[in-house]
Protein backbone atom coordinates (compact mmCIF):
# COMPACT_ATOMS: atom_id res chain seq x y z
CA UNK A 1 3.63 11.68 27.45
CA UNK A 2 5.95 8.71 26.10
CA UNK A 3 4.24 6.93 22.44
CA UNK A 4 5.84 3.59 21.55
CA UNK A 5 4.91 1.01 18.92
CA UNK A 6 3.15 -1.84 20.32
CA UNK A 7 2.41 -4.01 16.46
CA UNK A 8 2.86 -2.56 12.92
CA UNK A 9 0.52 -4.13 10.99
CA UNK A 10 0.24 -4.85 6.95
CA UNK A 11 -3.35 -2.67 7.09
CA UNK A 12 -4.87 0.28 8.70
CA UNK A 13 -8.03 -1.69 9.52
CA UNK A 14 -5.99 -4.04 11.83
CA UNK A 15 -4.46 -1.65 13.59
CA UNK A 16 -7.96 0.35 14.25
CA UNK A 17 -9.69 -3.16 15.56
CA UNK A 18 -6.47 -3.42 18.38
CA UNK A 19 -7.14 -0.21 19.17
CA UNK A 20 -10.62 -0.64 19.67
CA UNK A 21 -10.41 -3.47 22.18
CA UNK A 22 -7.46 -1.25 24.31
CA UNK A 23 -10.25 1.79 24.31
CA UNK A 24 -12.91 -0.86 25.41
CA UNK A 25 -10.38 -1.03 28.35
CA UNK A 26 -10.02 2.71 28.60
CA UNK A 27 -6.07 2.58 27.07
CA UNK A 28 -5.10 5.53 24.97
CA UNK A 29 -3.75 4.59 21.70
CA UNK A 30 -3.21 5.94 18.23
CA UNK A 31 -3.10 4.49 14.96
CA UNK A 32 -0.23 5.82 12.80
CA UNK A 33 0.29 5.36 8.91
CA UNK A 34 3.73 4.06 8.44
CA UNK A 35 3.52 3.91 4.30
CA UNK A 36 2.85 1.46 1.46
CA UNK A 37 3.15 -2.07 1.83
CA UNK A 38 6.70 -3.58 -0.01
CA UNK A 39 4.43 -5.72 -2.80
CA UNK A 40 1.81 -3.95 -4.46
CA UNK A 41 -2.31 -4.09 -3.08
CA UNK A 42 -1.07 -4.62 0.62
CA UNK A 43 -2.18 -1.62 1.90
CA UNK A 44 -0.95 0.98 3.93
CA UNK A 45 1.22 -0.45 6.89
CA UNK A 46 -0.13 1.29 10.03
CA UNK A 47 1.36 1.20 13.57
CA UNK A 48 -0.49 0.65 16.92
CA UNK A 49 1.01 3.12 19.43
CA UNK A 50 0.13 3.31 23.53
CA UNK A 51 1.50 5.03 26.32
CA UNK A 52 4.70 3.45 27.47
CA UNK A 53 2.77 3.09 30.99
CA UNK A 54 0.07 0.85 29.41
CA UNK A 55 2.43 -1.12 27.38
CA UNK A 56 2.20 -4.53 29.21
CA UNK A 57 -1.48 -4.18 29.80
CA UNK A 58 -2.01 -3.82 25.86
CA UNK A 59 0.48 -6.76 25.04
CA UNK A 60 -2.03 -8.79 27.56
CA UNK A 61 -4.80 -7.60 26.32
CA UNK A 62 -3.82 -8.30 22.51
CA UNK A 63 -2.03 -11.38 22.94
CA UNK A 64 -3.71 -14.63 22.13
CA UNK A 65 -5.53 -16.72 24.93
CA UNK A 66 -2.91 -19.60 26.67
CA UNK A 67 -3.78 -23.17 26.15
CA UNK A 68 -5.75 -24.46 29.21
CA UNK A 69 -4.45 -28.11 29.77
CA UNK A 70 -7.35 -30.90 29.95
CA UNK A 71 -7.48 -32.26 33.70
CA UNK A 72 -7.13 -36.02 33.68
């Protein structure tokens, strides 16, 4: 099974609420520790992985909602 990096985020705790939402949806994932942060009391950095099949479903799924335009 294929892993790639979906986000890399600036904390562990970001990364674990993603992959919440993609299990909600029955996506494997993984959260991955990626090291410190570059300025001290950032955190760990931690990457969101998924299958490479599920990739556009997660992007969807963790993207933010489109603008609805106001009908006239």
């Amino acid at each position: 099974m294929s892993w790639i990096t979906l986000k890399t985020t600036k904390g562990r705790w970001e990364a674990e609420l993603m992959q919440q939402i993609l299990t909600a949806y029955d996506i494997p994932s993984r959260v991955l520790n990626i090291g410190a942060g570059i300025y001290c009391g950032q955190g760990n950095q931690a990457a969101l992985q998924v299958r490479s099949k599920d990739r556009w479903t997660a992007l969807l799924l963790l993207s933010p909602p489109e603008d609805v335009p106001e009908l006239s």
